[in-house]
C-alpha atoms as a PDB file:
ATOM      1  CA  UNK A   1     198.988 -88.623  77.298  1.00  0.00           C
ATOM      2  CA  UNK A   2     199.285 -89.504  73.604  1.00  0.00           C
ATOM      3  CA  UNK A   3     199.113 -86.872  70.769  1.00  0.00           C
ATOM      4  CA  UNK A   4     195.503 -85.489  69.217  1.00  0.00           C
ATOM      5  CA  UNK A   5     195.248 -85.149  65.267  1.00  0.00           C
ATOM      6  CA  UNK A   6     194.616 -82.045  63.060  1.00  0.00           C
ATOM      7  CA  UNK A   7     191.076 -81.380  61.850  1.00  0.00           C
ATOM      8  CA  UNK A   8     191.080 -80.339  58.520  1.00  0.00           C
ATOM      9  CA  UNK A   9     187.520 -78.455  58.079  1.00  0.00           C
ATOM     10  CA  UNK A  10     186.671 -75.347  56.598  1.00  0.00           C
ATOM     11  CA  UNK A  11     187.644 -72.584  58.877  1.00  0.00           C
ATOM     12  CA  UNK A  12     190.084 -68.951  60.042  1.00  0.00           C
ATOM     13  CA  UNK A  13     190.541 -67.772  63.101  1.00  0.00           C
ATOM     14  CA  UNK A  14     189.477 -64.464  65.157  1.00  0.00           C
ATOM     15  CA  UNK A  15     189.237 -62.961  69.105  1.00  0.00           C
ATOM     16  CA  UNK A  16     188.294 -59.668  70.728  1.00  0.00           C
ATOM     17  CA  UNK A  17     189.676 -57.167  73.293  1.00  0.00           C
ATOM     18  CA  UNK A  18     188.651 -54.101  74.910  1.00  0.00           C
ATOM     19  CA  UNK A  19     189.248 -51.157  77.912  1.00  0.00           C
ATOM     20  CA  UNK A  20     191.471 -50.736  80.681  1.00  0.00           C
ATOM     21  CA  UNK A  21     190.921 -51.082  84.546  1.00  0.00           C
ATOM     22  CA  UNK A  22     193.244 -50.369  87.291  1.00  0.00           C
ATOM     23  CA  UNK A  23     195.260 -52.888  89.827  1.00  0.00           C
ATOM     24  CA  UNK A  24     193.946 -54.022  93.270  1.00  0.00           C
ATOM     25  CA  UNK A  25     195.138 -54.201  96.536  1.00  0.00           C
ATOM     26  CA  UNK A  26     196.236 -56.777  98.731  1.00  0.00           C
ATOM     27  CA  UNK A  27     198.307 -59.966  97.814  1.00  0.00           C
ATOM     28  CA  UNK A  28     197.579 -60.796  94.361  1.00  0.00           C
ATOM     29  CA  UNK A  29     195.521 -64.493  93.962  1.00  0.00           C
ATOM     30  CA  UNK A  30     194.141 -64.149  97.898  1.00  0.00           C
ATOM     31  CA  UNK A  31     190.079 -63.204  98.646  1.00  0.00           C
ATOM     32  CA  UNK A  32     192.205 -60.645 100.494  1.00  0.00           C
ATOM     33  CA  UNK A  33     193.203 -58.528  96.827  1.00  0.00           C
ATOM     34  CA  UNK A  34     189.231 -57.854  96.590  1.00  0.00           C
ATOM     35  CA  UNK A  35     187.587 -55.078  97.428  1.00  0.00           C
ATOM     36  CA  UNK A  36     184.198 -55.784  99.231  1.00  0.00           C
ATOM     37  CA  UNK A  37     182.049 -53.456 100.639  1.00  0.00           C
ATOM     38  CA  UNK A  38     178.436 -54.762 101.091  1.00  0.00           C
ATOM     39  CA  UNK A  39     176.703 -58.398 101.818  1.00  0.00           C
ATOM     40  CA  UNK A  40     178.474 -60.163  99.417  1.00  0.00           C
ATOM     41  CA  UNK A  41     181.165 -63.115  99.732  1.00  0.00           C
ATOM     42  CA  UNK A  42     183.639 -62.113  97.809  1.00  0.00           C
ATOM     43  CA  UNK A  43     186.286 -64.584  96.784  1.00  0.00           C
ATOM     44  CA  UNK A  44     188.677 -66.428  94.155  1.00  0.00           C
ATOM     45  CA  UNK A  45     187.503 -69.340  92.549  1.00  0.00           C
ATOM     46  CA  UNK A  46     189.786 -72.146  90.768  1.00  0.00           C
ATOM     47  CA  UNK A  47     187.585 -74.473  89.715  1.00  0.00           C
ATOM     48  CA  UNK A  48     187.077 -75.362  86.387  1.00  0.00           C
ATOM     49  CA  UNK A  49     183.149 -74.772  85.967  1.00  0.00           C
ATOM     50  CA  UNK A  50     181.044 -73.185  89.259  1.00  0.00           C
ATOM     51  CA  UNK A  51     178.767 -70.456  90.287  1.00  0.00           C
ATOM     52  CA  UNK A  52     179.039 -66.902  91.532  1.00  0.00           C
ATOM     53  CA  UNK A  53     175.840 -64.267  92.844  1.00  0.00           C
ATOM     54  CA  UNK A  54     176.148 -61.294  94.459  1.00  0.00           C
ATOM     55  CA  UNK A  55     175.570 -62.822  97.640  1.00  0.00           C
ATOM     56  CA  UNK A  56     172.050 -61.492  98.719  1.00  0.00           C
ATOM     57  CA  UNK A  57     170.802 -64.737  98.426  1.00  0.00           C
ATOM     58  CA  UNK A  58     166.537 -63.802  98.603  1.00  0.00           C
ATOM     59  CA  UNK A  59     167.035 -60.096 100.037  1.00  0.00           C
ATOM     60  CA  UNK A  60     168.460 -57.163  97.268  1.00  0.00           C
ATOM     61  CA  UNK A  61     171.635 -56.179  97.603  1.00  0.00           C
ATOM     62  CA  UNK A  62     173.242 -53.734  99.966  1.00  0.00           C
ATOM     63  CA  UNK A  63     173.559 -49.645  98.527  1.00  0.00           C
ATOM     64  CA  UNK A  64     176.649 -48.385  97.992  1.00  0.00           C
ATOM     65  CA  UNK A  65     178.248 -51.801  97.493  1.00  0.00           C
ATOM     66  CA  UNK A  66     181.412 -52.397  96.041  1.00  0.00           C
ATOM     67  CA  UNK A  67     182.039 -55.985  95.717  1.00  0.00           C
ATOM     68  CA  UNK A  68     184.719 -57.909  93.402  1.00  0.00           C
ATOM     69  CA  UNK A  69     184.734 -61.671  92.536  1.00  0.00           C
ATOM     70  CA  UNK A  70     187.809 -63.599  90.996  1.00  0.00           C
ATOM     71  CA  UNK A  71     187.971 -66.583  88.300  1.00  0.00           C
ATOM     72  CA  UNK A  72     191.665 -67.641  87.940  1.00  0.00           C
ATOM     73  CA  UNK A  73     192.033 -71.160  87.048  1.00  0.00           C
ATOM     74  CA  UNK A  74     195.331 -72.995  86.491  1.00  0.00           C
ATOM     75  CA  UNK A  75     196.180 -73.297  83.061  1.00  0.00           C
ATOM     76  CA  UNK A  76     193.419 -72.138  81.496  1.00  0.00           C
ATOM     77  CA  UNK A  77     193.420 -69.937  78.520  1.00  0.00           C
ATOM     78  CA  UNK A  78     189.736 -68.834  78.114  1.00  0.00           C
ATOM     79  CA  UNK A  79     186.455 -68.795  80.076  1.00  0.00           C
ATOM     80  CA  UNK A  80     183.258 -68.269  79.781  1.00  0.00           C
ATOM     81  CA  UNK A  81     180.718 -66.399  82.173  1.00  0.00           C
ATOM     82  CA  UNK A  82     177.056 -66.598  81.724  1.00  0.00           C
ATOM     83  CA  UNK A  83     174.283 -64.743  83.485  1.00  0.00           C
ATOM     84  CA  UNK A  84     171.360 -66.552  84.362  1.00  0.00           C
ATOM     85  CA  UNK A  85     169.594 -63.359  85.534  1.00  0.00           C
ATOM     86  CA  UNK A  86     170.733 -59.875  86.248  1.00  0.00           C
ATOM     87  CA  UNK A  87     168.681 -57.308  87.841  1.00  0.00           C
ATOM     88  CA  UNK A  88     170.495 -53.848  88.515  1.00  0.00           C
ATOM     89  CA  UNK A  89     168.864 -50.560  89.069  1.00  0.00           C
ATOM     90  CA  UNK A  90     169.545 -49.583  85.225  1.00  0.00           C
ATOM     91  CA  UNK A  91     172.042 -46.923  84.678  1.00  0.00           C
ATOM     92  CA  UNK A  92     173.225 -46.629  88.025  1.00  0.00           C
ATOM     93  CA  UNK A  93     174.037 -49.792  89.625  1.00  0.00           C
ATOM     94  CA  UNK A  94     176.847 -51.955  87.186  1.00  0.00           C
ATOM     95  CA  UNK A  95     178.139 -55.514  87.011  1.00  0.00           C
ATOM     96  CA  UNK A  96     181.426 -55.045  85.306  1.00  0.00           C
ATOM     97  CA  UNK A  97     183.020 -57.915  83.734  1.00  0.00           C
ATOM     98  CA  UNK A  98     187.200 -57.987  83.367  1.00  0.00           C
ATOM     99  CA  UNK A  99     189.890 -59.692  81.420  1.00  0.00           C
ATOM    100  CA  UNK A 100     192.798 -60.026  83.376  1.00  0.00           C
ATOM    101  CA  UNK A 101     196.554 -60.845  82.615  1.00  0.00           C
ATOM    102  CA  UNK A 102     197.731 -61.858  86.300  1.00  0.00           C
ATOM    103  CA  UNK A 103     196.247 -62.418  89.323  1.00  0.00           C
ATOM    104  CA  UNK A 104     197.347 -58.775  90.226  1.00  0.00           C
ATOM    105  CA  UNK A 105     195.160 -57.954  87.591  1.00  0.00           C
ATOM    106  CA  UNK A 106     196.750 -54.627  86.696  1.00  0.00           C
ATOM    107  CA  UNK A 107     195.940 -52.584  83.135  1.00  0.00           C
ATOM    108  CA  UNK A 108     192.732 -55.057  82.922  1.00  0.00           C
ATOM    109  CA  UNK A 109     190.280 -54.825  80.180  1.00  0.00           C
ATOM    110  CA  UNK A 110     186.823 -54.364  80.261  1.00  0.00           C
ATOM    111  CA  UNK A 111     184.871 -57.006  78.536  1.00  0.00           C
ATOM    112  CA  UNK A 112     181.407 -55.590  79.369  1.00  0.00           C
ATOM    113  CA  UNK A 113     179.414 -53.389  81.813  1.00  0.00           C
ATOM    114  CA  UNK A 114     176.100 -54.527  82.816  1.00  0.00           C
ATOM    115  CA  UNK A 115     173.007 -52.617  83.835  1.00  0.00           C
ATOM    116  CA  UNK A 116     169.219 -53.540  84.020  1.00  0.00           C
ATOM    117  CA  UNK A 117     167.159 -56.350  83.682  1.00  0.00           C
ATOM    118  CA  UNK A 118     168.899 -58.814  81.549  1.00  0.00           C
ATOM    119  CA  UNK A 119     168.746 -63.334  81.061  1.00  0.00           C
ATOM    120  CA  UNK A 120     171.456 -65.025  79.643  1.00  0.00           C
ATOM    121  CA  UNK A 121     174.271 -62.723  78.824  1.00  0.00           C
ATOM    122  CA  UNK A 122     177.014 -64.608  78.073  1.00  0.00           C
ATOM    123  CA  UNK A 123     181.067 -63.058  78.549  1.00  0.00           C
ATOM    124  CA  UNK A 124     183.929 -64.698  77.325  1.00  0.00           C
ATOM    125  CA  UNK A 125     187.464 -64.191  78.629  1.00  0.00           C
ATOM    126  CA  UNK A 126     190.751 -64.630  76.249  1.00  0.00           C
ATOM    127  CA  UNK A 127     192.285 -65.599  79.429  1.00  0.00           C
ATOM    128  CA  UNK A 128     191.979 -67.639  82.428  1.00  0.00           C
ATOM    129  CA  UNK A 129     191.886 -65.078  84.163  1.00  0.00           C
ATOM    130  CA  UNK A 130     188.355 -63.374  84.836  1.00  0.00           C
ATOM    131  CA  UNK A 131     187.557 -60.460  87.538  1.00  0.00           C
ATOM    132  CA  UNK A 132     183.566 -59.285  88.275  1.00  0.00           C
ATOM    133  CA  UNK A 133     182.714 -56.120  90.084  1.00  0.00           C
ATOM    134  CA  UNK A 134     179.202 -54.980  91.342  1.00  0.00           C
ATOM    135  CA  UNK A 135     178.794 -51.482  92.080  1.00  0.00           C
ATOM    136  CA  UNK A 136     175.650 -49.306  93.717  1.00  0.00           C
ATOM    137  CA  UNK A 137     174.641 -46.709  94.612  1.00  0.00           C
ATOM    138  CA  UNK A 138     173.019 -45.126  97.357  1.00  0.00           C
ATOM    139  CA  UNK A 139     168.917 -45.018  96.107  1.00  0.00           C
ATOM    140  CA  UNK A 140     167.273 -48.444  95.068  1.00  0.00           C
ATOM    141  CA  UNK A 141     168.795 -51.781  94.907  1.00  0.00           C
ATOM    142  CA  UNK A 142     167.438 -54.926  93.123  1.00  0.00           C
ATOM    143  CA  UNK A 143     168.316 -58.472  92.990  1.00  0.00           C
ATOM    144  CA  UNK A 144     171.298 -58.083  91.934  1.00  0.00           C
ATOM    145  CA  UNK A 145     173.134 -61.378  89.686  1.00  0.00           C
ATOM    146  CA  UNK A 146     173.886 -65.121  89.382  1.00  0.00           C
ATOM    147  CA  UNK A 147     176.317 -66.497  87.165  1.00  0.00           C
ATOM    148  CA  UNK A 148     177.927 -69.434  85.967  1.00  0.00           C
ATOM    149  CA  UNK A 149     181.227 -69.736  84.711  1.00  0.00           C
ATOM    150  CA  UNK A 150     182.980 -72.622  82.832  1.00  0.00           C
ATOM    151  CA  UNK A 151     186.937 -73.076  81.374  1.00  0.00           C
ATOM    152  CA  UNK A 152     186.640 -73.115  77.573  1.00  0.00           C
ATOM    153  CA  UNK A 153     190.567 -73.564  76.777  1.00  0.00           C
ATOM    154  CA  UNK A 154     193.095 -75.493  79.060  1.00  0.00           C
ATOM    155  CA  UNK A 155     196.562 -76.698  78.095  1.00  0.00           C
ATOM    156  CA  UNK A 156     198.291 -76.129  74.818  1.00  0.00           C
ATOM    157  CA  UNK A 157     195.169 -75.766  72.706  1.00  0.00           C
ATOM    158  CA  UNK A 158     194.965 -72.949  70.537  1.00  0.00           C
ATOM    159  CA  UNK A 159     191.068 -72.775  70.945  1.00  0.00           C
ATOM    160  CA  UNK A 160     189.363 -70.031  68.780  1.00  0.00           C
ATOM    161  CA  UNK A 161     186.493 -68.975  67.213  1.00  0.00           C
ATOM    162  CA  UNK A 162     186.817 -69.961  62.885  1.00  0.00           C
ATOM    163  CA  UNK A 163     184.441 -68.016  60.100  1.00  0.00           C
ATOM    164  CA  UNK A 164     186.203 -68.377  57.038  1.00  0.00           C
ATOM    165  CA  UNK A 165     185.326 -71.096  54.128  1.00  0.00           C
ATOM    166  CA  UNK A 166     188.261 -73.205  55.253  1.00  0.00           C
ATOM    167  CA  UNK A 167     190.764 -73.519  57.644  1.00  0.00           C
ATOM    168  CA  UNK A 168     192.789 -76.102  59.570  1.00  0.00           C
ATOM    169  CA  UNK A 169     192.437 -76.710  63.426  1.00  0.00           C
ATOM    170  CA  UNK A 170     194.902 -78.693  65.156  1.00  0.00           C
ATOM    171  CA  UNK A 171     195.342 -79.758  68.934  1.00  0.00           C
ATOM    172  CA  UNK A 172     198.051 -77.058  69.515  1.00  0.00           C
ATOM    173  CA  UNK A 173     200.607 -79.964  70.627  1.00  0.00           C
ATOM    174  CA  UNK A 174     202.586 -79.707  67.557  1.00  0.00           C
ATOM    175  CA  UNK A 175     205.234 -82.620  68.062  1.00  0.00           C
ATOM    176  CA  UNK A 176     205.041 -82.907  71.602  1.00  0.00           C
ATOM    177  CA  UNK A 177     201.670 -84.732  72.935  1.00  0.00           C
ATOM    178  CA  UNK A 178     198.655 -83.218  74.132  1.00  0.00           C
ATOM    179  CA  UNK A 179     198.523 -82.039  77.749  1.00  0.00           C
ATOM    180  CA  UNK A 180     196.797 -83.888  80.306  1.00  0.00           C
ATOM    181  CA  UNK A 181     193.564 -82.565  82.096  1.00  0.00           C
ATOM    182  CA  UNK A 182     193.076 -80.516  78.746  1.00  0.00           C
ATOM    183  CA  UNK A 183     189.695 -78.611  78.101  1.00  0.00           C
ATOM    184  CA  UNK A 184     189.865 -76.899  74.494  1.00  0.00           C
ATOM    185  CA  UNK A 185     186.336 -75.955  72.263  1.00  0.00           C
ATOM    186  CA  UNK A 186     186.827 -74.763  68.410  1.00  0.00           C
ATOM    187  CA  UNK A 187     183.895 -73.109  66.926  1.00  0.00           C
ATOM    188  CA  UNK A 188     183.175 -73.471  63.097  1.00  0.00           C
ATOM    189  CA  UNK A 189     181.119 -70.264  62.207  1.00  0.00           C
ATOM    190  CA  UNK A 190     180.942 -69.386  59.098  1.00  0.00           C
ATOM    191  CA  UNK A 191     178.405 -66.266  57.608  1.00  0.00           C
ATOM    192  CA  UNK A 192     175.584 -67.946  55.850  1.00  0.00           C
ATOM    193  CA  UNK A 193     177.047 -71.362  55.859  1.00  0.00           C
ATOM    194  CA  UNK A 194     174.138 -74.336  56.277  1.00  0.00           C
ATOM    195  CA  UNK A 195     176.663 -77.288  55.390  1.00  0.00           C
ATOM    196  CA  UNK A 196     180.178 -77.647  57.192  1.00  0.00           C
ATOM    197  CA  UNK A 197     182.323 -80.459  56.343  1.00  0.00           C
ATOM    198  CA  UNK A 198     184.887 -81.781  59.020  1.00  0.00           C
ATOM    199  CA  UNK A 199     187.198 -84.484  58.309  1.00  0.00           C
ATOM    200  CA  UNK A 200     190.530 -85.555  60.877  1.00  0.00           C
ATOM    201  CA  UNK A 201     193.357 -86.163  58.677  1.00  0.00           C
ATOM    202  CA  UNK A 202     194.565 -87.942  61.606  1.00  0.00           C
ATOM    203  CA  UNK A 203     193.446 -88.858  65.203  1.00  0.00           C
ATOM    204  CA  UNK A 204     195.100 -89.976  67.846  1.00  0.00           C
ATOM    205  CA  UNK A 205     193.605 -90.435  71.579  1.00  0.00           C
ATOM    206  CA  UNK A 206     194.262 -92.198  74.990  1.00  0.00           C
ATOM    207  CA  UNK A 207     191.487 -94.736  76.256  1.00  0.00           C
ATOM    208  CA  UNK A 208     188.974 -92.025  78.323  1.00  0.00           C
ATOM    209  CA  UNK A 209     190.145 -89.117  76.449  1.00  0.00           C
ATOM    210  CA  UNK A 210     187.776 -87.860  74.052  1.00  0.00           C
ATOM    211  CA  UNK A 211     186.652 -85.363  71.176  1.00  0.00           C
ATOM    212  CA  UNK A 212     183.131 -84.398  70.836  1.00  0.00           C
ATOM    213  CA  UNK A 213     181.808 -82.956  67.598  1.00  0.00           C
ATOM    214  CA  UNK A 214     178.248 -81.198  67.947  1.00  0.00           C
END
């Protein structure tokens, strides 16, 4: 792999944090760490980009379910998860969405805590590691959730969220050359802003690598 350029635009940075969970059981990055009471296929996924329900395919899902899914992909350094539907008996029944550290996921944080009837929530994790929990109770269940998840950051990127007037982005490489199998998205935010101006002060690529600008 050959080294990527730095984008001189107009940008800062920023992030976000939250709560704290507990640490699970079992032998940290197996299905077996998960808790899973109910009808619902718990697992850990390493893919890069896939898709995650509660498992109740047509039916609702089960009462008193306690069910936890894992997204823990190599090398990644962010993720987002977004909610086609969820459909939760509101203010009882949860979808809780975690930031984890390790695979052992201990002293987690909670990213959000869904309930209701809700369409295209989106969740983003500040690591690659991601942990979802649905828990019900005993009185009405609903459809419950599907989800899709994809890696935003992978490799050395410093990817990150920009709303100042200007601002630099580089490839995170510094002198060393960019990382191969890399995934990194910048976004250029800025309040009120209806004109952004991006120029490369330099740009460097391997044939079949690319950078998209949208």
């Amino acid at each position: 792999s050959s080294s990527m350029g730095s984008s001189s635009y107009m940008i800062s940075s920023s992030v976000a944090s939250g709560s704290s969970f507990g640490s699970l059981s079992g032998s940290c990055g197996d299905d077996s760490q998960l808790e899973c009471e109910g009808v619902c296929g718990c697992k850990v996924f390493r893919e890069q980009a896939g898709f995650v329900s509660d498992g109740s395919g047509e039916s609702n899902y089960a009462h008193d379910s306690f069910c936890e899914w894992m997204i823990s992909v190599p090398n990644a350094s962010s993720i987002e998860l977004v909610f086609s539907f969820l459909d939760t008996e509101e203010g009882y029944d949860f979808v809780d969405i975690f930031q984890c550290e390790s695979e052992c996921c201990e002293n987690a944080t909670l990213l959000d805590s869904l309930s209701g009837s809700l369409f295209d929530v989106a969740v983003i994790s500040s690591t690659g590691i991601m942990k979802i929990a649905l828990r019900s109770d005993s009185v009405v269940s609903l459809r419950g959730f599907a989800a899709s998840w994809r890696v935003l950051c992978s490799g050395m990127c410093d990817c990150g969220i920009f709303d100042g007037d200007t601002g630099v982005i580089t490839d995170g490489s510094g002198d060393l050359q960019y990382a191969g199998d890399s995934r990194c998205e910048w976004i250029i935010a800025p309040p009120l802003a209806s004109v952004i101006r991006l120029s490369f002060s330099f740009f460097e690529l391997l044939p079949g690598d690319e950078v998209q600008v949208w």
